[in-house]
N, C-alpha and C. Protein backbone atom coordinates (compact mmCIF):
# COMPACT_ATOMS: atom_id res chain seq x y z
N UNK A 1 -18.53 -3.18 -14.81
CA UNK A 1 -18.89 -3.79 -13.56
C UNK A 1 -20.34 -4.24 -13.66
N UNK A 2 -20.19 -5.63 -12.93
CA UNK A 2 -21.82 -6.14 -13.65
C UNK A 2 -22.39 -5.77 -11.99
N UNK A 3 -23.86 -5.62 -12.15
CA UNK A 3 -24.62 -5.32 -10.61
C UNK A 3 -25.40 -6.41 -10.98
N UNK A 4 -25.55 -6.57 -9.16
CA UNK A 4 -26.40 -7.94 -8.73
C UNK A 4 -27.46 -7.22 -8.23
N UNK A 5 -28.70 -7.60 -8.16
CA UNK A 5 -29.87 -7.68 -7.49
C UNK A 5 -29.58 -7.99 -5.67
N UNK A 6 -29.87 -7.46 -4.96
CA UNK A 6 -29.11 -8.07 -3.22
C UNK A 6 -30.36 -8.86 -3.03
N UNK A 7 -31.35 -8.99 -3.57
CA UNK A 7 -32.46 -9.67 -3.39
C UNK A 7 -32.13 -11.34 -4.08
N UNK A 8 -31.51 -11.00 -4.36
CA UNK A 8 -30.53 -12.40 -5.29
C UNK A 8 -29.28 -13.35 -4.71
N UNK A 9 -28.44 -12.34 -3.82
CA UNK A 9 -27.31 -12.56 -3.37
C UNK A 9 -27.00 -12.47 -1.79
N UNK A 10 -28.15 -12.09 -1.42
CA UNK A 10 -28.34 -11.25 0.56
C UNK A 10 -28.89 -12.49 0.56
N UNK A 11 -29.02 -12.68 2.32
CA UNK A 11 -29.47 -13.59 2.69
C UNK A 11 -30.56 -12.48 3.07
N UNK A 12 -31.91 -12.97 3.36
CA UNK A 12 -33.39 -12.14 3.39
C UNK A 12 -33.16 -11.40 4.60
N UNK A 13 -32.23 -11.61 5.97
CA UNK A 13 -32.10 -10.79 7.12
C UNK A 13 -30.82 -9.88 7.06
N UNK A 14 -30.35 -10.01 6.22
CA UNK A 14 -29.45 -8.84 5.71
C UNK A 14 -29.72 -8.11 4.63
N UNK A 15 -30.47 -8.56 4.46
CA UNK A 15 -31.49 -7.85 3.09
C UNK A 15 -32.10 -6.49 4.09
N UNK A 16 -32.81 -6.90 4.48
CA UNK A 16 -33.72 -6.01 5.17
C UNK A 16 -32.52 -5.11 6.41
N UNK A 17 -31.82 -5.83 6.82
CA UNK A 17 -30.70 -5.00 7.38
C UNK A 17 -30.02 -3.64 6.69
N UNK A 18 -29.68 -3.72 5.47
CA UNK A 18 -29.52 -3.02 4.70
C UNK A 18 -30.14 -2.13 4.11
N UNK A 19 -31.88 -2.52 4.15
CA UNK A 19 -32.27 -1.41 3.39
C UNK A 19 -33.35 -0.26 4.63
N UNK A 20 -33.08 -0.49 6.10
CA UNK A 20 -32.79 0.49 7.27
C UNK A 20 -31.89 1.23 6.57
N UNK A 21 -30.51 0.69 5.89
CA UNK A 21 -29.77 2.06 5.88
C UNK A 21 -30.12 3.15 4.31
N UNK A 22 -30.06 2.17 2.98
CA UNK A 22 -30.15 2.47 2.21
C UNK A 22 -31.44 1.39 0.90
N UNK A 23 -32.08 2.55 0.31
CA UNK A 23 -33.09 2.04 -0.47
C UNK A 23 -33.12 2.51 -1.94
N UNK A 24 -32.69 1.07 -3.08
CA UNK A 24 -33.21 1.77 -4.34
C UNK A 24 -32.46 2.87 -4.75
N UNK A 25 -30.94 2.38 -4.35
CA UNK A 25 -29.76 3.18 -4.60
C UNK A 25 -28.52 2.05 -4.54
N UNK A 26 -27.63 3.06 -5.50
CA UNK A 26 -26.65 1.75 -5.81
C UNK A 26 -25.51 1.87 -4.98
N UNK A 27 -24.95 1.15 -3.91
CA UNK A 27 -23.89 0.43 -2.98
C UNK A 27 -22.79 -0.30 -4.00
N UNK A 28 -21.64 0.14 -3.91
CA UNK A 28 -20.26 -0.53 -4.33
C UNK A 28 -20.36 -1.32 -2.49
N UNK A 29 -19.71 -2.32 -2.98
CA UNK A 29 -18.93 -2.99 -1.64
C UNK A 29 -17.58 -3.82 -2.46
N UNK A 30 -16.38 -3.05 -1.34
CA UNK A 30 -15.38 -3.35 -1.57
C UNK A 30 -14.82 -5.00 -1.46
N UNK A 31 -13.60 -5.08 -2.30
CA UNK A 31 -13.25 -6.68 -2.09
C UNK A 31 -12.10 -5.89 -0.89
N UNK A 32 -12.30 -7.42 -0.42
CA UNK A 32 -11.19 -7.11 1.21
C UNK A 32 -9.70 -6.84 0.56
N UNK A 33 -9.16 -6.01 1.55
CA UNK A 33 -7.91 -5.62 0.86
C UNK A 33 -7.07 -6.51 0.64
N UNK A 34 -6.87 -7.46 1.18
CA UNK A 34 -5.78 -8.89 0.85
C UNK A 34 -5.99 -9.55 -0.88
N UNK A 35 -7.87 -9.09 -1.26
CA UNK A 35 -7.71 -9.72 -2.50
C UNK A 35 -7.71 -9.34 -3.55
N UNK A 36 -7.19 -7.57 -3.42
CA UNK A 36 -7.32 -6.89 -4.68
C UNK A 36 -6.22 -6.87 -5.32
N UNK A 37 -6.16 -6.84 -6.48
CA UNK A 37 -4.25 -6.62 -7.37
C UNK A 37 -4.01 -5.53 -7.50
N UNK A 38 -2.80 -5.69 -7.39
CA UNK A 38 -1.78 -4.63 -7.24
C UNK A 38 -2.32 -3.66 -8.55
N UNK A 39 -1.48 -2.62 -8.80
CA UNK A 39 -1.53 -1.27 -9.93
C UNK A 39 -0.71 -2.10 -11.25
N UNK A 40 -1.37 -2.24 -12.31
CA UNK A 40 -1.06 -2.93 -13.59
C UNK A 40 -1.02 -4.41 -13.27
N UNK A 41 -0.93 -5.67 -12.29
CA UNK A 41 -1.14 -6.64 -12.57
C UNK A 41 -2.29 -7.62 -13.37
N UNK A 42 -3.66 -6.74 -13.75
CA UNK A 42 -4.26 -7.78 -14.59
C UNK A 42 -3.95 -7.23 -15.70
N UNK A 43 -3.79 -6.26 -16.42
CA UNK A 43 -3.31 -5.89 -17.63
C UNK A 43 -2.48 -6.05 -18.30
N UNK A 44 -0.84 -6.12 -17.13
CA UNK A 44 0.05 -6.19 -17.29
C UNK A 44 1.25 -4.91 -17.64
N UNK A 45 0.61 -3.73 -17.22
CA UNK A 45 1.44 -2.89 -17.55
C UNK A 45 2.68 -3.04 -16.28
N UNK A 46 2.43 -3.11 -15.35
CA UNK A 46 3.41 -3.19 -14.02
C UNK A 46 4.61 -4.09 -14.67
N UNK A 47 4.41 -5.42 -15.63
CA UNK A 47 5.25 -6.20 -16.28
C UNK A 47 5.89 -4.99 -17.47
N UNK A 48 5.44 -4.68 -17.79
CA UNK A 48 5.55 -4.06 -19.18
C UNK A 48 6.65 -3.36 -18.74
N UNK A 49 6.21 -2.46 -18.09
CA UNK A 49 7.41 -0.86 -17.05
C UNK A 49 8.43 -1.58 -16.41
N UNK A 50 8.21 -2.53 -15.62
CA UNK A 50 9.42 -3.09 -15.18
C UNK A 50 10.30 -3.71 -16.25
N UNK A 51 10.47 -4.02 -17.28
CA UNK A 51 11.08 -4.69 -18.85
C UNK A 51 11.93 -3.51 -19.38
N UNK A 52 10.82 -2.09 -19.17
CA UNK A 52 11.78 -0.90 -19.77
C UNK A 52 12.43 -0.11 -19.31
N UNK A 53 12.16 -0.22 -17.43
CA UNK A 53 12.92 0.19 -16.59
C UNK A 53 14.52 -0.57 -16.64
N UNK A 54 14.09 -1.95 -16.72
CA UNK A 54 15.46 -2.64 -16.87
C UNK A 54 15.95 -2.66 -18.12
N UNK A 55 15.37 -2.35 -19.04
CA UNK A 55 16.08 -1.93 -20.80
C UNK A 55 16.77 -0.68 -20.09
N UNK A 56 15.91 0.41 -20.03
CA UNK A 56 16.64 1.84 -19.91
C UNK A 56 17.77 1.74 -18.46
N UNK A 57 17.79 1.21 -17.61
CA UNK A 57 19.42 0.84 -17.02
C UNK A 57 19.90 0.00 -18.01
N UNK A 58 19.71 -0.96 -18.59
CA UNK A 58 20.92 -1.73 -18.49
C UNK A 58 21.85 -0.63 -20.12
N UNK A 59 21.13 0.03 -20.44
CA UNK A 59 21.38 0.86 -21.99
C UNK A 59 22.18 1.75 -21.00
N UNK A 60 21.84 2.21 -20.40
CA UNK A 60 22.43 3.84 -19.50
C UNK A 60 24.31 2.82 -19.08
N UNK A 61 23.69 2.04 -18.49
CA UNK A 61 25.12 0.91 -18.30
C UNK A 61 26.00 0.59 -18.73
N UNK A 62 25.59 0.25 -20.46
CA UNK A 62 26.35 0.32 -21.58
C UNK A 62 26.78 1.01 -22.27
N UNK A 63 26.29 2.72 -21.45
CA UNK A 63 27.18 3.81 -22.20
C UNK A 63 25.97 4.70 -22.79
N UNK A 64 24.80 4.25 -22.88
CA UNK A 64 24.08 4.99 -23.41
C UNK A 64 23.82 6.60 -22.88
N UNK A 65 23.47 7.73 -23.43
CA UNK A 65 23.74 8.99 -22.72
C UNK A 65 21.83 9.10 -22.19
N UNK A 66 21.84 9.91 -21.18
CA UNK A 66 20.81 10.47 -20.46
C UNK A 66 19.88 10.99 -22.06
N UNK A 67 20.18 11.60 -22.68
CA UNK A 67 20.07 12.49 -23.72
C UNK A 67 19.34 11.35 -25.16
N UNK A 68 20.44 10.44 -24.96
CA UNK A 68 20.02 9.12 -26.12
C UNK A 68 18.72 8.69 -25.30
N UNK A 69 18.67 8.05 -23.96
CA UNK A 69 17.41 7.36 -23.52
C UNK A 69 15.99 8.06 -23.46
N UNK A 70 16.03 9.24 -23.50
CA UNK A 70 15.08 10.20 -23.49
C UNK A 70 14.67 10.08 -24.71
N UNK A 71 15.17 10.61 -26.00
CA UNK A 71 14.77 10.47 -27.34
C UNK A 71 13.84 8.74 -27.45
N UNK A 72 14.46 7.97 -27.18
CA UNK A 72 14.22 6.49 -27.36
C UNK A 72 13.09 6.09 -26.62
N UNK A 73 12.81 6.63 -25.59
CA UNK A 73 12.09 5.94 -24.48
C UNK A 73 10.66 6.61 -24.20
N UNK A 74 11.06 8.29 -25.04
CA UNK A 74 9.83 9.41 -24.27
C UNK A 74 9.68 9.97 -23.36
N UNK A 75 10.71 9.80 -22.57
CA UNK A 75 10.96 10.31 -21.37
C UNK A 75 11.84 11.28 -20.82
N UNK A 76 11.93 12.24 -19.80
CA UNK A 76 12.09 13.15 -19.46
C UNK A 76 13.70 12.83 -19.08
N UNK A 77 14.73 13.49 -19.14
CA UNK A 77 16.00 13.15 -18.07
C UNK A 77 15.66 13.05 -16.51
N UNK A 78 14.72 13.77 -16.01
CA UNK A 78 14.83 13.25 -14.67
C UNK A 78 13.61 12.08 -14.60
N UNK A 79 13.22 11.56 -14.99
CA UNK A 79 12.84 10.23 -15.06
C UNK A 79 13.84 9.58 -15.33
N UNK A 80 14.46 9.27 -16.86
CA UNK A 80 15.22 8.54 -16.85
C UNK A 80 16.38 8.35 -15.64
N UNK A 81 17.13 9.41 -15.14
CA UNK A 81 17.60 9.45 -13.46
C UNK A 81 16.97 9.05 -12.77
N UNK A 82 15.99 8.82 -12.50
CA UNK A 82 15.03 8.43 -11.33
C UNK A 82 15.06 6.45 -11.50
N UNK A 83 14.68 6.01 -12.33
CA UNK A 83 14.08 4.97 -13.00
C UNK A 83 15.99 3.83 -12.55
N UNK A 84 17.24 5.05 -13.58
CA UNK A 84 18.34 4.15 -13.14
C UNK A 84 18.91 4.16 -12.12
N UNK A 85 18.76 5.20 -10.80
CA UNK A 85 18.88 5.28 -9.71
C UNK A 85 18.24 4.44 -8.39
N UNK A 86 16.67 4.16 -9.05
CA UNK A 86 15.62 3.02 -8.44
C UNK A 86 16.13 1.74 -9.06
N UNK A 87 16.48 1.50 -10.46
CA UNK A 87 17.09 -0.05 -10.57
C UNK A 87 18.48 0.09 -9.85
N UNK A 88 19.29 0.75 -9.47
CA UNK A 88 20.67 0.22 -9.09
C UNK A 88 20.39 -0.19 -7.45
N UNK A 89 19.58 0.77 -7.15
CA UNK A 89 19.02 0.10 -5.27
C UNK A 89 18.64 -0.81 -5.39
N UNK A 90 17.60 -1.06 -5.77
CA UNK A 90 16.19 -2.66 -5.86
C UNK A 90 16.51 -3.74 -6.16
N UNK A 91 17.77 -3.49 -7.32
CA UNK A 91 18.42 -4.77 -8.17
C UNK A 91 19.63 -4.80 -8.22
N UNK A 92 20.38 -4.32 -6.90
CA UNK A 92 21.60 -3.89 -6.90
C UNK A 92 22.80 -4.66 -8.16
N UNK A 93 22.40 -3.73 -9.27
CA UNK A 93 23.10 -3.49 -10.10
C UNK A 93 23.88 -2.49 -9.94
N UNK A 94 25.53 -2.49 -10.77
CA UNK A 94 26.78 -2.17 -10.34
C UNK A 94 27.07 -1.23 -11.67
N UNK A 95 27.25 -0.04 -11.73
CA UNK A 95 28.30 0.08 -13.37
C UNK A 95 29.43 1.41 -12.89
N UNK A 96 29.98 0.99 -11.49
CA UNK A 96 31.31 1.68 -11.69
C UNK A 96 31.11 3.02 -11.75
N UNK A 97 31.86 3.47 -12.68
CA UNK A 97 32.03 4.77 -12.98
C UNK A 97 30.91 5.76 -13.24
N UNK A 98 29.77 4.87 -13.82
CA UNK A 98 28.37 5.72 -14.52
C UNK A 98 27.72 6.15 -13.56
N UNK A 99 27.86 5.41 -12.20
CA UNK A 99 27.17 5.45 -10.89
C UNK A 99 27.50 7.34 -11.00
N UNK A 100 28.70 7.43 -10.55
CA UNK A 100 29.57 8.79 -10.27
C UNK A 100 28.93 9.81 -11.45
N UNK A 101 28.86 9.55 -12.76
CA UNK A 101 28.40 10.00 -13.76
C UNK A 101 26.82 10.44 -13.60
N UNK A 102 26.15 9.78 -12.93
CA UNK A 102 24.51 10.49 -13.14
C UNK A 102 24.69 11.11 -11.55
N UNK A 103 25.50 10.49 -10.63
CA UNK A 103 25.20 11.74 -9.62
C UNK A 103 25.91 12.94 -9.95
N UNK A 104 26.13 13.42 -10.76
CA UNK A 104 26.93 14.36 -11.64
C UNK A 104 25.80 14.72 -11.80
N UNK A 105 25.39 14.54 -12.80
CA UNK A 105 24.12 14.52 -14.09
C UNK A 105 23.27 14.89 -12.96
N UNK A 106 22.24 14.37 -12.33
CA UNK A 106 21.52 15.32 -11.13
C UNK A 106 22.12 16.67 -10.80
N UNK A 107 23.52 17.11 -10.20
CA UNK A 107 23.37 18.34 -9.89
C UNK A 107 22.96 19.91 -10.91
């Protein structure tokens, strides 16, 4: 994070407004909430997770076991439950029988 000088960037009556409150100490000021990004959008991990969320359903879909996606993925069984339970709501994706199969698999 680069810092500005407010002696640089204040207008001179908010300058002095400001330093009534604080002097020769460093102030964050927030960006307004409408213009901050979301959690992983400049990096791109939010893209990234959503790619392997929809790998690890559409694998669980095709038969893959709770047991196989864990080894593959690094992840825990109740993540992997969690992750194909959140894609079948959000993206109402369908697989029949497997549906019945992980609410199994939860108890």
């Amino acid at each position: 994070m680069n810092y500005k000088n407010g002696r640089d960037v204040l207008p001179p009556s908010l300058l002095k407004e400001l330093q009534s409150y604080i002097q020769g100490e460093l102030v964050y000021i927030p960006k307004l909430h409408n213009q901050r990004a979301g959690w992983g959008e400049k990096s791109g991990s939010r893209i990234m997770i959503e790619r392997r969320n929809e790998e690890i359903y559409l694998s669980y879909s095709n038969g893959c076991s709770v047991a196989e996606l864990e080894r593959q993925f690094h992840l825990s069984g109740e993540s992997i439950r969690k992750i194909v339970v959140k894609m079948r709501e959000t993206k109402k994706f369908h697989c029949g029988d497997r549906e019945k199969e992980i609410a199994h698999a939860d108890s």
